[in-house]
C-alpha atoms as a PDB file:
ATOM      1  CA  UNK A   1     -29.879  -7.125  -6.391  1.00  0.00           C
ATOM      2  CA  UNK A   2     -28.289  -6.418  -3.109  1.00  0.00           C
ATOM      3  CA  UNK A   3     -25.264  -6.693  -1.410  1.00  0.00           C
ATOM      4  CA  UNK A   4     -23.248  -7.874   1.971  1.00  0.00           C
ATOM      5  CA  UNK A   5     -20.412  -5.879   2.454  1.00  0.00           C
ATOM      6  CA  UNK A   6     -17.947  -7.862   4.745  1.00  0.00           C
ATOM      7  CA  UNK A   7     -15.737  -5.895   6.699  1.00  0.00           C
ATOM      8  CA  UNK A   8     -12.680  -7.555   8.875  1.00  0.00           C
ATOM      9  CA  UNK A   9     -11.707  -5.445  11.943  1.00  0.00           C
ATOM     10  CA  UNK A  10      -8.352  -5.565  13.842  1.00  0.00           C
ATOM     11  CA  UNK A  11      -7.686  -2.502  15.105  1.00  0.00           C
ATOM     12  CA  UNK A  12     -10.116   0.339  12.981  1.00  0.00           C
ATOM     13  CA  UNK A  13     -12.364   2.460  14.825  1.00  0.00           C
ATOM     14  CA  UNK A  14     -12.969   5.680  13.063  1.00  0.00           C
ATOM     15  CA  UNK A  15     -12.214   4.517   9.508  1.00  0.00           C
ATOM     16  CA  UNK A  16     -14.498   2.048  10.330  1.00  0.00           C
ATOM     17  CA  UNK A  17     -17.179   3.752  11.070  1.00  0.00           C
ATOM     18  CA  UNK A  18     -16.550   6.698   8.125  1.00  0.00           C
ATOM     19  CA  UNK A  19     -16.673   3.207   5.723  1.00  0.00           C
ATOM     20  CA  UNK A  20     -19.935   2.062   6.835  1.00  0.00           C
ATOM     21  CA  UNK A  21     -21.268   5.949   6.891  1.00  0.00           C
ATOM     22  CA  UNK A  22     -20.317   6.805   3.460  1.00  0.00           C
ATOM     23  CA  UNK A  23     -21.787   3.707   2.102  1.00  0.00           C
ATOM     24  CA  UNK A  24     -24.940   3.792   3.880  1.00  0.00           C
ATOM     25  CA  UNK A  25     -25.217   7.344   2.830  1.00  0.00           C
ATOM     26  CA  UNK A  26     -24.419   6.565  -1.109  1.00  0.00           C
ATOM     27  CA  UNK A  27     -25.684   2.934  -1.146  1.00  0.00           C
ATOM     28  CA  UNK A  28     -28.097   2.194   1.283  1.00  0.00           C
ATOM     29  CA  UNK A  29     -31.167   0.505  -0.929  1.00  0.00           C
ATOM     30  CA  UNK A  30     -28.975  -2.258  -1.982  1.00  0.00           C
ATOM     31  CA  UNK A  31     -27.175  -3.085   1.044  1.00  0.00           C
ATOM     32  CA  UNK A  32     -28.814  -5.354   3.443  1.00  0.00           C
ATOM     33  CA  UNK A  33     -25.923  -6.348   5.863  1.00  0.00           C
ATOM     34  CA  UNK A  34     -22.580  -5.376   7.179  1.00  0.00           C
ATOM     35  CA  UNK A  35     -20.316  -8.688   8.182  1.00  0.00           C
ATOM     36  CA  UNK A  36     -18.203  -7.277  10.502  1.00  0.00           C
ATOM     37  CA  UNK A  37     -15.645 -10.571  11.124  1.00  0.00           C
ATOM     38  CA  UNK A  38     -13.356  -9.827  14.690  1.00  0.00           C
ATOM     39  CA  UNK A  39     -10.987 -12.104  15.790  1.00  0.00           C
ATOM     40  CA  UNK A  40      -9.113 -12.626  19.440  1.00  0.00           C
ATOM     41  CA  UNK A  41      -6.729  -9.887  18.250  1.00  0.00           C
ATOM     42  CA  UNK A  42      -9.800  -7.224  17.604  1.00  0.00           C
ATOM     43  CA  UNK A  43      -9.022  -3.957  20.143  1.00  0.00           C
ATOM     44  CA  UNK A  44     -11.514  -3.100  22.820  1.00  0.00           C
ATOM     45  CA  UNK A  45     -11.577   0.442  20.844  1.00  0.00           C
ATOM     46  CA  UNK A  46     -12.286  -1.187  17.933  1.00  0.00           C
ATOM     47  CA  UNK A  47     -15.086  -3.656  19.854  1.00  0.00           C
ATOM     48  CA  UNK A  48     -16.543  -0.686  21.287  1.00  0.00           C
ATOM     49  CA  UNK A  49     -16.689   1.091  18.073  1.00  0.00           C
ATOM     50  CA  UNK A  50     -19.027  -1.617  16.427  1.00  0.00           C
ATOM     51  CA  UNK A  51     -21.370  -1.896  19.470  1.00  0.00           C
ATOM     52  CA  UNK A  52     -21.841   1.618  18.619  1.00  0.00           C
ATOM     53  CA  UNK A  53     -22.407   1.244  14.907  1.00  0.00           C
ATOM     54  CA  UNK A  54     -24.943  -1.689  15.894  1.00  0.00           C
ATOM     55  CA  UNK A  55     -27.413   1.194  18.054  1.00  0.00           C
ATOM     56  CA  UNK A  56     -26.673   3.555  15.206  1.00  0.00           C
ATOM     57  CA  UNK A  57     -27.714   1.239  12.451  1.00  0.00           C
ATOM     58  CA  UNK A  58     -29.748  -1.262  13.723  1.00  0.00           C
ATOM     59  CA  UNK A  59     -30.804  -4.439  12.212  1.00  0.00           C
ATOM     60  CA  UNK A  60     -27.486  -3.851   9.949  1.00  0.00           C
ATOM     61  CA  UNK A  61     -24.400  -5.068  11.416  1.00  0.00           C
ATOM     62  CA  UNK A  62     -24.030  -8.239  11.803  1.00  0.00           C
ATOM     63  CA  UNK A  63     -20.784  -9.088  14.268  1.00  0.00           C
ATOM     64  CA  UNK A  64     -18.876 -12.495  13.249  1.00  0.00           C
ATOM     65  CA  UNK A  65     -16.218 -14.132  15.411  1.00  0.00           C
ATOM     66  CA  UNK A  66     -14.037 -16.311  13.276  1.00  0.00           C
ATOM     67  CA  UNK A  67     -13.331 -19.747  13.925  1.00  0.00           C
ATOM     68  CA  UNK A  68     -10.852 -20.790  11.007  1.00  0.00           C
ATOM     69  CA  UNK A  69      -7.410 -19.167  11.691  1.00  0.00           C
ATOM     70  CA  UNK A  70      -6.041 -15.337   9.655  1.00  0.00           C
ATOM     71  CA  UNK A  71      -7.443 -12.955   7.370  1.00  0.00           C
ATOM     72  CA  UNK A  72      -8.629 -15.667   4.698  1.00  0.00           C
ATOM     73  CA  UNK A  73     -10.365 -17.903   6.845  1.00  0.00           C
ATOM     74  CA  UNK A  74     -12.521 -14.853   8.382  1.00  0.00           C
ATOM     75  CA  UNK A  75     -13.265 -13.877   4.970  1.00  0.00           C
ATOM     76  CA  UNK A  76     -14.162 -18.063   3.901  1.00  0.00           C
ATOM     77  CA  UNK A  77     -16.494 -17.920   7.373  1.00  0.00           C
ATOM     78  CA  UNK A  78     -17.760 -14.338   6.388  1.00  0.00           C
ATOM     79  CA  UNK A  79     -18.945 -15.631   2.542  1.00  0.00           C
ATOM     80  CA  UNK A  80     -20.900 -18.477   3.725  1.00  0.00           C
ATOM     81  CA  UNK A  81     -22.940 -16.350   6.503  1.00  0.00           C
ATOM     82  CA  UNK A  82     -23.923 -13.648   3.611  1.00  0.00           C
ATOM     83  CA  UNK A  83     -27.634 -13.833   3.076  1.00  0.00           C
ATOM     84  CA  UNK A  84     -27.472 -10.849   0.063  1.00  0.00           C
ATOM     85  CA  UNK A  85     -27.195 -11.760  -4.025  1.00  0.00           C
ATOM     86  CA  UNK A  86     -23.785  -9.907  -4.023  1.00  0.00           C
ATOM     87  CA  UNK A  87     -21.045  -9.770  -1.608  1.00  0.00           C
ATOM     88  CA  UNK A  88     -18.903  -6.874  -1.704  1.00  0.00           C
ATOM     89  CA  UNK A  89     -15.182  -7.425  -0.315  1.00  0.00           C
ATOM     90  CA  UNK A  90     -13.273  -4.782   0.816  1.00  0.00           C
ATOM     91  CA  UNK A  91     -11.332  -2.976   3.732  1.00  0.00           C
ATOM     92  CA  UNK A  92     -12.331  -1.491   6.815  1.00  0.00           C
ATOM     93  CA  UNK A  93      -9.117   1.147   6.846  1.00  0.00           C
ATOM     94  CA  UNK A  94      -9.824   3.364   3.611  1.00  0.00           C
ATOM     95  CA  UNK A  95      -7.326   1.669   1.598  1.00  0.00           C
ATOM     96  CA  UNK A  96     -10.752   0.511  -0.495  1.00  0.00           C
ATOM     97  CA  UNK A  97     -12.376   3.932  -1.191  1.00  0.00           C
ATOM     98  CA  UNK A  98     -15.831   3.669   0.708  1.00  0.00           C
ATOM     99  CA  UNK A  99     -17.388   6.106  -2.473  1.00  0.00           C
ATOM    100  CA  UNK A 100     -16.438   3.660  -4.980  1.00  0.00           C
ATOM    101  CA  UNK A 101     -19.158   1.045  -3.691  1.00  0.00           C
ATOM    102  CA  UNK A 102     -22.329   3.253  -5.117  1.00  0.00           C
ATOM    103  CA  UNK A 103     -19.936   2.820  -8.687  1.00  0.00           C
ATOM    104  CA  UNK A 104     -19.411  -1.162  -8.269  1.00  0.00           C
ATOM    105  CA  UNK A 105     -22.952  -1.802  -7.213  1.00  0.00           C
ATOM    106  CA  UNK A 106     -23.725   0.337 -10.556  1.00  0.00           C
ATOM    107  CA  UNK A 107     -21.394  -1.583 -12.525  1.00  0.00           C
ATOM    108  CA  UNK A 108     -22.540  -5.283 -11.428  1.00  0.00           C
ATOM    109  CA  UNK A 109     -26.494  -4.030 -12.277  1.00  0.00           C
ATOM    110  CA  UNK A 110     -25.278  -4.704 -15.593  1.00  0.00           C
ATOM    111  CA  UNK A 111     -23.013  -7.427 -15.162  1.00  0.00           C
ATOM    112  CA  UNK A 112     -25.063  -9.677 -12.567  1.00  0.00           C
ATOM    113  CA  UNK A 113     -23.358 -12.480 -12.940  1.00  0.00           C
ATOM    114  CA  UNK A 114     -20.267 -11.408 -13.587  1.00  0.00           C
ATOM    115  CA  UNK A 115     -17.546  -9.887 -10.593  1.00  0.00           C
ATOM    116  CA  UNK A 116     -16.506  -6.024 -10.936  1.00  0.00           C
ATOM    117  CA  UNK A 117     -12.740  -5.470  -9.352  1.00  0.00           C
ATOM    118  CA  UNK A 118     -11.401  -2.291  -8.835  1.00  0.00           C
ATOM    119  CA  UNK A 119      -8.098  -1.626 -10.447  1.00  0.00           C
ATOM    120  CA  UNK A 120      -5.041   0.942  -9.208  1.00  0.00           C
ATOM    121  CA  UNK A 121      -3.684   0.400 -12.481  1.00  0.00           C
ATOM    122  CA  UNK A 122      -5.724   1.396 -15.372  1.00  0.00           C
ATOM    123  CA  UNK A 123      -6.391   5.128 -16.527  1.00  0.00           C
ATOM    124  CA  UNK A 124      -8.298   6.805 -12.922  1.00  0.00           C
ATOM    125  CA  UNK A 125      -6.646   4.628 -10.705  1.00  0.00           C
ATOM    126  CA  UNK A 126      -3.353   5.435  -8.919  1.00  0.00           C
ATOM    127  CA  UNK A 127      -1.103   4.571  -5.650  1.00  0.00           C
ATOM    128  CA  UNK A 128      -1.265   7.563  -2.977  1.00  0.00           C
ATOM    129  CA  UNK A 129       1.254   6.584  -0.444  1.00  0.00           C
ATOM    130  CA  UNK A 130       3.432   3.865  -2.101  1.00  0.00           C
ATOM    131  CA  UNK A 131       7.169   3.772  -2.824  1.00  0.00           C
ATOM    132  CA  UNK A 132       9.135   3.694  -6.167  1.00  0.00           C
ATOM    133  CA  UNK A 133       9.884   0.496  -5.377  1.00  0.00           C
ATOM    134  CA  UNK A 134       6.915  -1.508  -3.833  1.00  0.00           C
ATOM    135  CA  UNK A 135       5.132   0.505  -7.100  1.00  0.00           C
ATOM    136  CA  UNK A 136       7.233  -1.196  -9.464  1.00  0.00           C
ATOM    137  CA  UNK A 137       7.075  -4.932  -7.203  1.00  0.00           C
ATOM    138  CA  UNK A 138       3.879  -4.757  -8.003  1.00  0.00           C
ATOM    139  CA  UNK A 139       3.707  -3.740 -11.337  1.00  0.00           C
ATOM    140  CA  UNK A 140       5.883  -6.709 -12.196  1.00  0.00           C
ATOM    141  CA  UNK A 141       3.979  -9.154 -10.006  1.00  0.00           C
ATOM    142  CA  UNK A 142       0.801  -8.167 -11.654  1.00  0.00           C
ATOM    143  CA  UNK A 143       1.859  -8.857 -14.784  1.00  0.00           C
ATOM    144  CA  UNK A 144       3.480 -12.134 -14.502  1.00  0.00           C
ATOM    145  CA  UNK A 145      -0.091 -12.783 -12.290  1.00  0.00           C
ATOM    146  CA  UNK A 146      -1.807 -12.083 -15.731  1.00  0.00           C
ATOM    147  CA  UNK A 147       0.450 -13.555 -17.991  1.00  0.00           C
ATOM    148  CA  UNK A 148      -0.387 -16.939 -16.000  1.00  0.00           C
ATOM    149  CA  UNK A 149      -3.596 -16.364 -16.387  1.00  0.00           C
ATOM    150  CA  UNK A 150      -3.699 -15.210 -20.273  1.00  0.00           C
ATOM    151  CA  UNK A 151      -6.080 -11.946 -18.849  1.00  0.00           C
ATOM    152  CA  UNK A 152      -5.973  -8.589 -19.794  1.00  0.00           C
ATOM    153  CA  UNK A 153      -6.586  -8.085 -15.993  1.00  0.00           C
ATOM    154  CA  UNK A 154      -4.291  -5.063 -14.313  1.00  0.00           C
ATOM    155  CA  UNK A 155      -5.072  -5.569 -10.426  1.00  0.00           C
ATOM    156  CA  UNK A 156      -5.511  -8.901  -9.627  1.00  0.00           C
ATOM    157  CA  UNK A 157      -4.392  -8.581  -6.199  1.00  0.00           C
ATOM    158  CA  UNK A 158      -6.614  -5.424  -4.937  1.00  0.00           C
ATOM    159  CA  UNK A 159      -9.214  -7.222  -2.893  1.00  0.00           C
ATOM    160  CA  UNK A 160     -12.287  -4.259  -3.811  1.00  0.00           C
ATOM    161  CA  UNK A 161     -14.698  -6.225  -5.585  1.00  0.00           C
ATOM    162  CA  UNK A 162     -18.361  -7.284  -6.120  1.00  0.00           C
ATOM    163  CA  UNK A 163     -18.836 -10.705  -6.555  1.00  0.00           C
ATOM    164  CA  UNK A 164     -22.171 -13.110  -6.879  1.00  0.00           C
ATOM    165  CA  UNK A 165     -22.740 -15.098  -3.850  1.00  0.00           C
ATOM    166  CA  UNK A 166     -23.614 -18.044  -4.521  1.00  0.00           C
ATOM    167  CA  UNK A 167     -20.387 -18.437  -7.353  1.00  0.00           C
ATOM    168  CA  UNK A 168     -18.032 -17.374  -3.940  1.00  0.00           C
ATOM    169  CA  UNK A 169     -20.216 -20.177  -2.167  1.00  0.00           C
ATOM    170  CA  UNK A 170     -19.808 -22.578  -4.683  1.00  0.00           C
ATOM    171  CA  UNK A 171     -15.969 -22.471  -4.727  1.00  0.00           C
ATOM    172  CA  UNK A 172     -13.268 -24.687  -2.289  1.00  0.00           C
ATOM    173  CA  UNK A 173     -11.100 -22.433  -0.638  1.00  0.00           C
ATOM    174  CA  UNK A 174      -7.426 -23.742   0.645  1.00  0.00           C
ATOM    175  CA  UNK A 175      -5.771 -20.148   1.600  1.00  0.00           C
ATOM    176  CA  UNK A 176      -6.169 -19.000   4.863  1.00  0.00           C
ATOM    177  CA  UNK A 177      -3.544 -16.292   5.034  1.00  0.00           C
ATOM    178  CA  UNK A 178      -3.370 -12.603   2.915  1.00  0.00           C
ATOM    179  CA  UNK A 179      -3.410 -14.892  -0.408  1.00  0.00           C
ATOM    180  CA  UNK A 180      -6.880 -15.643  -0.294  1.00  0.00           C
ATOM    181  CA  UNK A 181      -7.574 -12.228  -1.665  1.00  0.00           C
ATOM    182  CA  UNK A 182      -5.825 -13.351  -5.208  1.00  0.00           C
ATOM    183  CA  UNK A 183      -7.854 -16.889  -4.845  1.00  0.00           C
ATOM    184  CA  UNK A 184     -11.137 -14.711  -4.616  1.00  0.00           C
ATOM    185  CA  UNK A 185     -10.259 -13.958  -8.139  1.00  0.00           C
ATOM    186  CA  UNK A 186      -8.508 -16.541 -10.151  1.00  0.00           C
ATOM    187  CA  UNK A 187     -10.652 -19.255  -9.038  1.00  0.00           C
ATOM    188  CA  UNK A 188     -13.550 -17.408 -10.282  1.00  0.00           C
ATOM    189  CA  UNK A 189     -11.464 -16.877 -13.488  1.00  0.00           C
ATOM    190  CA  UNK A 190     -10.960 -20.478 -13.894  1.00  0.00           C
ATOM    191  CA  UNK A 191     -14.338 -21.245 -13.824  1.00  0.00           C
ATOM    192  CA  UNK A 192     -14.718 -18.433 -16.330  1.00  0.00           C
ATOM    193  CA  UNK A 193     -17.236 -15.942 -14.890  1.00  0.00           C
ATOM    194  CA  UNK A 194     -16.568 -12.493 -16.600  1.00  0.00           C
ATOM    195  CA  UNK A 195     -14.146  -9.933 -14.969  1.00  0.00           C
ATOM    196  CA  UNK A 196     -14.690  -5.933 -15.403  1.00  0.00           C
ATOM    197  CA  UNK A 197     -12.010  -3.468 -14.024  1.00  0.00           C
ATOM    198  CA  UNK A 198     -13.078  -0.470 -12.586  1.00  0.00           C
ATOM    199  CA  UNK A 199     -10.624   2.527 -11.579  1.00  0.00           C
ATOM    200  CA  UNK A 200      -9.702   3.161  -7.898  1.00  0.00           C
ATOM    201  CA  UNK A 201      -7.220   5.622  -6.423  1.00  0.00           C
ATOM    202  CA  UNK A 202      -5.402   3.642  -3.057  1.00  0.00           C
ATOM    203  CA  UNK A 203      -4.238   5.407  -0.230  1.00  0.00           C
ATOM    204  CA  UNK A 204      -2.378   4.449   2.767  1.00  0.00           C
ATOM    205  CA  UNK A 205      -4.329   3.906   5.857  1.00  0.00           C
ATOM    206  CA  UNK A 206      -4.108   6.466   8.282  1.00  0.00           C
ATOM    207  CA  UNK A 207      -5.287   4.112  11.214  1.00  0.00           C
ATOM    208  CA  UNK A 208      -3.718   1.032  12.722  1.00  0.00           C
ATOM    209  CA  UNK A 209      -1.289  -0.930  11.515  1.00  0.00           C
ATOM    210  CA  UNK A 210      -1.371  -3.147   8.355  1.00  0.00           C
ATOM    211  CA  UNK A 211      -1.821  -7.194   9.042  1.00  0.00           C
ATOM    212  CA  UNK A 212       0.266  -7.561   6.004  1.00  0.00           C
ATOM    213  CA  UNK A 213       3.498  -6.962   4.602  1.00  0.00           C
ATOM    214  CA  UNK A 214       5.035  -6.240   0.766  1.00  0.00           C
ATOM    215  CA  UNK A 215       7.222  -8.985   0.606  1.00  0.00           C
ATOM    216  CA  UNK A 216       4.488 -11.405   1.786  1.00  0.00           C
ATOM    217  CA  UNK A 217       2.731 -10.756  -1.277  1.00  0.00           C
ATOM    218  CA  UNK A 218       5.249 -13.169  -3.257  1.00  0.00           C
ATOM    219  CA  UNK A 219       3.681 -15.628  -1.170  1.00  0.00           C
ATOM    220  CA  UNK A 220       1.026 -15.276  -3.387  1.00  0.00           C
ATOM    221  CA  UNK A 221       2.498 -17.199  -6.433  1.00  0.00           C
ATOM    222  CA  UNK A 222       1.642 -20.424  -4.583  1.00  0.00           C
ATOM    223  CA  UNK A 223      -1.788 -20.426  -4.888  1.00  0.00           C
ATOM    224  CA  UNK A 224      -1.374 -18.957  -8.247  1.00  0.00           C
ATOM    225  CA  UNK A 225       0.392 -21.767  -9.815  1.00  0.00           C
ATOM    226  CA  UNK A 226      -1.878 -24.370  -7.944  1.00  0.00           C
ATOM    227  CA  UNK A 227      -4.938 -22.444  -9.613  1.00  0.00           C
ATOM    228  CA  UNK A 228      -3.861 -22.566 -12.873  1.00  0.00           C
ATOM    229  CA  UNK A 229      -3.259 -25.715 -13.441  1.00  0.00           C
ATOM    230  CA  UNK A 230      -5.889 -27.575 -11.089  1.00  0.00           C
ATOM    231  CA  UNK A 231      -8.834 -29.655 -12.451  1.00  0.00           C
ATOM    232  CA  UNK A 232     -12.154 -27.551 -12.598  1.00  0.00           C
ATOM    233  CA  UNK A 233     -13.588 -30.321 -10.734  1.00  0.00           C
ATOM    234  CA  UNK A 234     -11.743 -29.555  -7.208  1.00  0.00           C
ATOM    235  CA  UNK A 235     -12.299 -25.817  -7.744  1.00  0.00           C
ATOM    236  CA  UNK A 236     -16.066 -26.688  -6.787  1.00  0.00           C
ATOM    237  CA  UNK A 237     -17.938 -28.004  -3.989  1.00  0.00           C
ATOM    238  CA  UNK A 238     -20.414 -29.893  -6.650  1.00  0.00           C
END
């Protein structure tokens, strides 16, 4: 087994490069590319950052420039260019705990066809950094996520995951916006590969500024509905 971890950049520089670090450092054997996907709104910081990343780890980053529109088509472009068993999805800002990779990659040895998501919600995880309120939002939206769903599923929103690659290859994707990161996951669910939860602790970013917002996460509940009820048959390319 190995792994492409795909990492969309905006506007990270440092937590960038402390991502990448900590995973080559823990992980290295199993990964055999970064996807680094920048878009007309990437910072020159943030391009200079990764031309320095590509001297310091060569023959390991590989730079993507979307074509299809917002964070979901970057990550659609990113899962058809990834050339490893696994693809591992996840943040370049720190809000996806870099040291929990070595524990999904761990996790999925034993589950290799399966997907291993990381979880805020069950006993290990927390919120560092949220509100009373946006807590309990999304509390509530999680479970009416799962109810939908009939799973036993806590975090079905928290895009840190490992996933098989040629399952997220095999799958039509519609969203192109933030939703895309709950598609990554129900569709999978429809077609009933196996879900595991792991815990993670998330904490606010302490670089840039967030591409999405709270209240966009209702948003969500479109693709959600259309999942659920769609034929298996359009869920694939086959």
């Amino acid at each position: 087994m190995d792994v492409s971890v795909i990492l969309p950049v905006v506007n990270e520089t440092f937590s960038l490069r402390k991502t990448i670090e900590i995973i080559n450092n823990t992980s290295s054997s199993f990964v055999k590319e970064y996807i680094i996907v920048i878009c007309k709104f990437t910072t020159k910081d943030s391009i200079a950052e990764i031309n320095d990343l590509k001297k310091d780890f060569p023959g390991l980053i590989k730079v993507h420039n979307q074509i299809k529109p917002y964070l979901g088509g970057a990550l659609q472009e990113a899962f058809q260019i990834a050339v490893a068993s696994h693809i591992i999805l996840m943040a370049s800002d720190l809000e996806t705990d870099p040291w929990l990779v070595e524990k999904l990659i761990q996790e999925e040895l034993n589950f290799e066809y399966g997907i291993v998501t990381a979880s805020r919600w069950i006993r290990g995880g927390s919120f560092k950094g949220y509100s009373k309120m946006k807590l309990i939002l999304n509390w509530i939206f999680q479970k009416m996520i799962s109810l939908l769903y009939l799973s036993k599923l806590t975090d079905m929103t928290y895009a840190f995951r490992i996933m098989p690659t040629k399952v997220m290859q095999s799958i039509c994707w519609e969203e192109l916006r933030h939703p895309f990161l709950l598609e990554t996951l129900i569709k999978p669910i429809r077609l009933k590969i196996p879900v595991k939860e792991i815990p993670a602790i998330w904490e606010a970013r302490i670089e840039g500024d967030s591409q999405n917002t709270f209240l966009r996460t209702f948003s969500y509940l479109k693709i959600a509905v259309k999942a659920r009820f769609q034929s298996i048959q359009s869920i694939t390319k086959d």
